[in-house]
N, C-alpha and C. Protein backbone atom coordinates (compact mmCIF):
# COMPACT_ATOMS: atom_id res chain seq x y z
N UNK A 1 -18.66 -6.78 16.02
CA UNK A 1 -19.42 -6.89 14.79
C UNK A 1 -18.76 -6.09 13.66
N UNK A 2 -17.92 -5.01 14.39
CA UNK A 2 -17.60 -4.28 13.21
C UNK A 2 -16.36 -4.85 12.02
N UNK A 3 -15.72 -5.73 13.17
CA UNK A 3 -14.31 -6.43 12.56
C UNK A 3 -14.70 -7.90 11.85
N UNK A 4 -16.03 -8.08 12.15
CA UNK A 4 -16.76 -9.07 10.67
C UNK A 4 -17.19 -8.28 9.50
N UNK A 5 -17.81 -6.84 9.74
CA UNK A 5 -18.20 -6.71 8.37
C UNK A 5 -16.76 -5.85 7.88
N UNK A 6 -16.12 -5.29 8.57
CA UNK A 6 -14.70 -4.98 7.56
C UNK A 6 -14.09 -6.08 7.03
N UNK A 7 -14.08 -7.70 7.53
CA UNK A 7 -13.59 -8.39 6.85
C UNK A 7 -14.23 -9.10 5.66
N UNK A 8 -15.72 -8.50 5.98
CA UNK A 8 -16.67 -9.03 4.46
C UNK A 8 -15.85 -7.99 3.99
N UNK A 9 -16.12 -6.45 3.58
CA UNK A 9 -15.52 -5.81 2.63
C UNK A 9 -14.19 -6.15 1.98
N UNK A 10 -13.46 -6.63 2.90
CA UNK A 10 -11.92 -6.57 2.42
C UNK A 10 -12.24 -8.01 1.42
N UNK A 11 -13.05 -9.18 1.98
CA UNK A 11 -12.96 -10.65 1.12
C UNK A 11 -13.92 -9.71 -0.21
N UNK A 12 -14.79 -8.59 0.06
CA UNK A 12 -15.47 -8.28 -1.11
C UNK A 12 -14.69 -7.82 -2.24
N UNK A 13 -13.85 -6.70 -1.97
CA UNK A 13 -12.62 -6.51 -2.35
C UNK A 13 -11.86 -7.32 -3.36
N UNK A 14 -11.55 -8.17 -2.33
CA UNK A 14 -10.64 -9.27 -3.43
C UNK A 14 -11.27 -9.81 -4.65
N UNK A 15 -12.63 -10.28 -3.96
CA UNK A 15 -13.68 -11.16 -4.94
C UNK A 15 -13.62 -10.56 -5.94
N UNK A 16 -13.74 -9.10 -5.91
CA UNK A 16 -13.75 -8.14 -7.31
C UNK A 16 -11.97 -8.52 -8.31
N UNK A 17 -11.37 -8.31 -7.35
CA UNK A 17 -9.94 -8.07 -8.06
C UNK A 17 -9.83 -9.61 -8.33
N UNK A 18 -10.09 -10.74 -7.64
CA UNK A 18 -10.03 -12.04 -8.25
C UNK A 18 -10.97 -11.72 -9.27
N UNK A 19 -11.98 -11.59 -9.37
CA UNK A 19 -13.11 -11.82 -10.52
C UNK A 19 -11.98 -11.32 -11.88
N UNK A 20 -11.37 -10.07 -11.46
CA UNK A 20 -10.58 -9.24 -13.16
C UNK A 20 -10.18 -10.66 -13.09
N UNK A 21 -9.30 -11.02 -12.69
CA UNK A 21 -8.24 -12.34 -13.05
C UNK A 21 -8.99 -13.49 -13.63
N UNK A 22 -10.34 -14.06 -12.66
CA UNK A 22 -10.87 -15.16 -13.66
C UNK A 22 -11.40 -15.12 -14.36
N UNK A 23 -11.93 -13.54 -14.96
CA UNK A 23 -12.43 -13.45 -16.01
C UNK A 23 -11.85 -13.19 -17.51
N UNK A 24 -10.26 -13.65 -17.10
CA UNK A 24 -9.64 -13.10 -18.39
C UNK A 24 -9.99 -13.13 -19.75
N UNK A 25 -10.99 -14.33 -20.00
CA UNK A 25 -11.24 -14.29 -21.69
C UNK A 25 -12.43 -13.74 -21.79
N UNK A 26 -13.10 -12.86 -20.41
CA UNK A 26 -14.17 -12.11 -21.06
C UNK A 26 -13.42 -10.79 -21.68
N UNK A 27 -15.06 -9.72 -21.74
CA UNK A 27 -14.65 -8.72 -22.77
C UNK A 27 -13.88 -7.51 -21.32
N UNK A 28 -13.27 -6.90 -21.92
CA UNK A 28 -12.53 -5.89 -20.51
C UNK A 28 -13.41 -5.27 -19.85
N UNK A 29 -14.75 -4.80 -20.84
CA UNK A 29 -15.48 -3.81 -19.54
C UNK A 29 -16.49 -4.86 -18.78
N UNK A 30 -16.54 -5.70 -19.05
CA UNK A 30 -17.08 -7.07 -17.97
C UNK A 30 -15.98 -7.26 -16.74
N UNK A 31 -14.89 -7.28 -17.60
CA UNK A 31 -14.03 -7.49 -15.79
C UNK A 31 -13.64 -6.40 -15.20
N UNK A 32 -13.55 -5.11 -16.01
CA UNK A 32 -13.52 -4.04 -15.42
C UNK A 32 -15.46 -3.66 -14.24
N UNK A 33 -15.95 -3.80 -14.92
CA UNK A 33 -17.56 -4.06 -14.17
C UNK A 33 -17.14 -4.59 -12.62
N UNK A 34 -16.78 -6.17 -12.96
CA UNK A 34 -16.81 -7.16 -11.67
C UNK A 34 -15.45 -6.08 -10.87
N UNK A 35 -14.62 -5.67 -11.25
CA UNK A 35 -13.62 -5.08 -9.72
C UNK A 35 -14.62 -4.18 -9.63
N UNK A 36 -15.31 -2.81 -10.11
CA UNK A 36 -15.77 -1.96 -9.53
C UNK A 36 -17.12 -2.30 -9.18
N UNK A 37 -17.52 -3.00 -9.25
CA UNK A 37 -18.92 -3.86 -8.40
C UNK A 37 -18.18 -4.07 -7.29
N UNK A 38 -16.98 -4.79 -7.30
CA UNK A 38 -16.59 -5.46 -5.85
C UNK A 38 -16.43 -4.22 -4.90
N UNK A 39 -15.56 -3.14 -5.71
CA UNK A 39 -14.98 -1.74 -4.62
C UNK A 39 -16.29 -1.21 -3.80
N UNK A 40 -17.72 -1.41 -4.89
CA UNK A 40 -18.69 -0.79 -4.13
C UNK A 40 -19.35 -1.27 -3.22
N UNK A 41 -19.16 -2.83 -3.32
CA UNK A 41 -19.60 -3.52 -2.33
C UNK A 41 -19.23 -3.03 -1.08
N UNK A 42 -17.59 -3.27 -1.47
CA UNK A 42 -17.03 -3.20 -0.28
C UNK A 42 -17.16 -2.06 0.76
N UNK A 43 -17.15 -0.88 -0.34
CA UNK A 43 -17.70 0.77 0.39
C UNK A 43 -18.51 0.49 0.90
N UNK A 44 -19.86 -0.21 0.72
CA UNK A 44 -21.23 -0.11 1.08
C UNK A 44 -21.15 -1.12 2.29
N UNK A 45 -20.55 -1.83 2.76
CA UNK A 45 -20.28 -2.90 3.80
C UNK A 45 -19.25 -2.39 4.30
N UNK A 46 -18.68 -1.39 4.37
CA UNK A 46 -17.61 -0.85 5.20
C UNK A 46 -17.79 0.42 5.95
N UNK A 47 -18.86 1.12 5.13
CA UNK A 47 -19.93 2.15 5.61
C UNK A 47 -20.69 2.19 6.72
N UNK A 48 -21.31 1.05 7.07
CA UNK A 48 -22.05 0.45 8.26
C UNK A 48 -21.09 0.41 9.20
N UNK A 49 -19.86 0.68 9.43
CA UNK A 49 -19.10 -0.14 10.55
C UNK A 49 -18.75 1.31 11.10
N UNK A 50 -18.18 1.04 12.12
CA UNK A 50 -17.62 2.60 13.29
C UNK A 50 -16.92 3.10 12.49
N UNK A 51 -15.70 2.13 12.23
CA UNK A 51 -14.49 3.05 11.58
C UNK A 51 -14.70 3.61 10.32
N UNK A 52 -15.91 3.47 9.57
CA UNK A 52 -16.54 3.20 7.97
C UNK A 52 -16.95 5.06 8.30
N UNK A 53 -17.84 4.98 9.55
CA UNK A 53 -18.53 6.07 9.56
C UNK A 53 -17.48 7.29 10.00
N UNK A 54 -16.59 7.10 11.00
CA UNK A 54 -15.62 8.18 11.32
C UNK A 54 -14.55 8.36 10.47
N UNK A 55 -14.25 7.62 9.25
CA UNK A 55 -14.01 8.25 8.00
C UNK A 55 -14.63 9.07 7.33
N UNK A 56 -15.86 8.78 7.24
CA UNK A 56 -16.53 9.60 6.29
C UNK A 56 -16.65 10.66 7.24
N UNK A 57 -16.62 10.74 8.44
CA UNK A 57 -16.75 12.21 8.44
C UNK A 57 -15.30 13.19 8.82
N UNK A 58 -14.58 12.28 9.13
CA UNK A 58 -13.29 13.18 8.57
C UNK A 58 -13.02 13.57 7.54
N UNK A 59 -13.23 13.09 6.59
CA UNK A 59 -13.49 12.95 4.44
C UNK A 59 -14.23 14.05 4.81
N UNK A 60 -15.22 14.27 5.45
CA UNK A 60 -16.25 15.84 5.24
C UNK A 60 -15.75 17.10 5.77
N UNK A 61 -14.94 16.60 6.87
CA UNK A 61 -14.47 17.83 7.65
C UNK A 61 -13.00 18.40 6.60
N UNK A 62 -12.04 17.25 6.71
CA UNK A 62 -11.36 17.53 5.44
C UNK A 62 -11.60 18.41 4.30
N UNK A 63 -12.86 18.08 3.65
CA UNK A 63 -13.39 18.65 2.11
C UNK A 63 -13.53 20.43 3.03
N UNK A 64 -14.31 20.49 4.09
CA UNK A 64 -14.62 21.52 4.70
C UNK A 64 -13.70 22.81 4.76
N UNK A 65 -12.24 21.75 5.34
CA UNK A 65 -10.80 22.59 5.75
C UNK A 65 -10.22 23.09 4.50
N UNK A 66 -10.59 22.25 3.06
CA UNK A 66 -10.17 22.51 2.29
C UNK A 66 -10.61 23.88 1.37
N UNK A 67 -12.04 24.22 1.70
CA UNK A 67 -12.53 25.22 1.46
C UNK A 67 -12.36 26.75 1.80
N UNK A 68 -11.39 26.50 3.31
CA UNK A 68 -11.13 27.36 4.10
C UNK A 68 -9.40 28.30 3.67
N UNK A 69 -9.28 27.39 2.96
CA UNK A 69 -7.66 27.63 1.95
C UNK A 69 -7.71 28.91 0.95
N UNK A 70 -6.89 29.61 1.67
CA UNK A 70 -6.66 30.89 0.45
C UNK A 70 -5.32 30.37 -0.63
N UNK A 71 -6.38 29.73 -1.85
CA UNK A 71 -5.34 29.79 -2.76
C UNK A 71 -4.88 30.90 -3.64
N UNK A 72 -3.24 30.97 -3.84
CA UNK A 72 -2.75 31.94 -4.57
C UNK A 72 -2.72 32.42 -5.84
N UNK A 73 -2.79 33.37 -6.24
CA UNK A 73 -3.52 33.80 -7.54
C UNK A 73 -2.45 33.29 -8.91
N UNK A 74 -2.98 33.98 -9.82
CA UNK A 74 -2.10 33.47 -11.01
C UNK A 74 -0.75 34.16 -10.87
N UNK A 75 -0.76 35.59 -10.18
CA UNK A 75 0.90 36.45 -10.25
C UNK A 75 1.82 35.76 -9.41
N UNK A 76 0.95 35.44 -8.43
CA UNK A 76 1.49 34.79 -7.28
C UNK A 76 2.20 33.11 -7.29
N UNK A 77 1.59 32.60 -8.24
CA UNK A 77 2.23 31.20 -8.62
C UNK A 77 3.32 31.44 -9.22
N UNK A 78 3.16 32.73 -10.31
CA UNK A 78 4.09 32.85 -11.54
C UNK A 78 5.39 33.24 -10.56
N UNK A 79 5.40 34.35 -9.67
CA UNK A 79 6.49 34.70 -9.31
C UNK A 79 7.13 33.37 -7.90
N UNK A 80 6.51 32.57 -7.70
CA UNK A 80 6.79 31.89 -6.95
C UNK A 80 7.55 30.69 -7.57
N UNK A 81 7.06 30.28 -8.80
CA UNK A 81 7.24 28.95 -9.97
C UNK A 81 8.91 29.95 -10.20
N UNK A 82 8.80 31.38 -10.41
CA UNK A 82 10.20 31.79 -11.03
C UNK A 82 11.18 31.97 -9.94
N UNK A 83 10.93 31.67 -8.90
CA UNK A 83 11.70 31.89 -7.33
C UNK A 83 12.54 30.74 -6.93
N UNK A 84 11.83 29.57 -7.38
CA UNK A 84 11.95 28.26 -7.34
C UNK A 84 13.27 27.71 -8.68
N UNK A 85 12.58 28.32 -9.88
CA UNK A 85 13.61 27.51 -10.69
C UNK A 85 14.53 28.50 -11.10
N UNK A 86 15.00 30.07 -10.50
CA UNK A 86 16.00 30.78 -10.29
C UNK A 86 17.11 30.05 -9.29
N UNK A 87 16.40 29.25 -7.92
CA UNK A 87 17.47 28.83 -6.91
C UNK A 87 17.62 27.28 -7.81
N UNK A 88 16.74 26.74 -8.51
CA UNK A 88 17.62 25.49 -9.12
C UNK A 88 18.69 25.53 -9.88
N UNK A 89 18.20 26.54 -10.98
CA UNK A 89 19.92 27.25 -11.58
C UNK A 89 20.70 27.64 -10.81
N UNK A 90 20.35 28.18 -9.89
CA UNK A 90 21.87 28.59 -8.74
C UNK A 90 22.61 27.19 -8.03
N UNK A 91 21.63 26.50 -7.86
CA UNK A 91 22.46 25.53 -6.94
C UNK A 91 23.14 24.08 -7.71
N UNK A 92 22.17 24.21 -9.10
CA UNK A 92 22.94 23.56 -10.51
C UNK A 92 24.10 24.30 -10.96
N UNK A 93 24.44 25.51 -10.77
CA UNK A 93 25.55 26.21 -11.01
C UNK A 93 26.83 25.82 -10.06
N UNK A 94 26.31 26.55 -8.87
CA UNK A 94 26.75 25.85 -7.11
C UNK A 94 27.80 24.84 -7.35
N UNK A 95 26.63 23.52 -7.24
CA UNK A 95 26.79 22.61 -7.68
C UNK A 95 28.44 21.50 -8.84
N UNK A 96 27.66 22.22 -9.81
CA UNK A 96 28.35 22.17 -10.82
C UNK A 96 29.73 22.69 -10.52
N UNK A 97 30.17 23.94 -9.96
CA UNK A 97 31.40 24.17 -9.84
C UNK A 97 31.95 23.66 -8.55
N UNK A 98 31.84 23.43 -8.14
CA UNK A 98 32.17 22.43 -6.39
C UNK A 98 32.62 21.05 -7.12
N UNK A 99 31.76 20.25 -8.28
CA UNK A 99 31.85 19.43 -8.34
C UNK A 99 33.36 19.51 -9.59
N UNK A 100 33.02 20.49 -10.24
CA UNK A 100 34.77 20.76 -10.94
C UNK A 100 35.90 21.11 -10.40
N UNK A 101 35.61 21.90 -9.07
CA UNK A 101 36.77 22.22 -8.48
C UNK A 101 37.66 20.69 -7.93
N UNK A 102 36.40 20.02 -7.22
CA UNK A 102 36.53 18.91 -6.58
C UNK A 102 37.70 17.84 -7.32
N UNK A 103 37.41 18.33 -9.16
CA UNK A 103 38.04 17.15 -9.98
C UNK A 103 39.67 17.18 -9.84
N UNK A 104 39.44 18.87 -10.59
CA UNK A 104 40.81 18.82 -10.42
C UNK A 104 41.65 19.22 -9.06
N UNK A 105 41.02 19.04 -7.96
CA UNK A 105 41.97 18.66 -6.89
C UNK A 105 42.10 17.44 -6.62
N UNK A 106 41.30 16.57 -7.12
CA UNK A 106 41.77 14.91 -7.02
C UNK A 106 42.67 14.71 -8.07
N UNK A 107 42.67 15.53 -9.27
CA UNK A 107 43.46 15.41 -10.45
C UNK A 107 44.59 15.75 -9.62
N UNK A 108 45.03 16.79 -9.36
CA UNK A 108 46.13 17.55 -8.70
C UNK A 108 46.85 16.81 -7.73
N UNK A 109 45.52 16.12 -6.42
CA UNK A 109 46.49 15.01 -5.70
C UNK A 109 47.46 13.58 -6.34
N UNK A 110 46.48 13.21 -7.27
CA UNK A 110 46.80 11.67 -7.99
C UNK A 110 48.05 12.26 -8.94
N UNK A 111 48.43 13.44 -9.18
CA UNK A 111 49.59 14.24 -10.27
C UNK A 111 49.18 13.65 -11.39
N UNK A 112 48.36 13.77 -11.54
CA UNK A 112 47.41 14.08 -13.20
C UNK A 112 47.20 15.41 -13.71
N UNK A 113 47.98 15.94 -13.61
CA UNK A 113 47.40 16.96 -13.79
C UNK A 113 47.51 17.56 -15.35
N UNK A 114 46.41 17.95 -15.54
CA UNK A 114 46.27 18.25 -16.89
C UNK A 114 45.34 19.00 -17.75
């Protein structure tokens, strides 16, 4: 039963996103209306089903785990944000000279040199 009403949601789904399309010469928040009528349908008929419900409660446990997060303060971003784009200049530097050395030793092999 559950793999009929996920496939109502998913045809609900569409019905919405077809509706934007055949409604092109209405006004936008009319066809904007008909897709998000359809999305809720579809939530609300996808809700009822096993897999509908053991989402939502992973979605809860999730929100839960997320609460449990020590985020880092403002010093702590700052010196972390400057940790980060100190090693991009280094390895744009790096980089950069590897990639000049590189030239003129192909210059040097081909006797271009110049």
């Amino acid at each position: 039963m559950d793999k009929v009403k996920l496939g109502l949601a998913l045809l609900l789904l569409i019905a919405g996103i077809a509706g934007f399309y055949y409604l092109r010469d209405s006004a936008m928040v009319i066809r904007v209306v008909v897709v998000l009528l359809g999305i809720v349908l579809a939530v609300a008929v996808a809700w009822f089903t096993d897999p509908g419900r053991r989402f939502h409660a992973f979605a809860r446990e999730s929100s839960e785990e997320t609460k449990k997060v020590v985020w880092p303060n403002r010093k702590e971003t700052t010196q972390t944000t400057g940790i980060v784009f100190a090693f991009v200049v280094a390895m744009a530097l790096f980089l950069w000279m590897v990639d000049a050395g590189l030239l003129v030793a192909v210059k040097y092999l081909m006797g271009q040199e110049g």
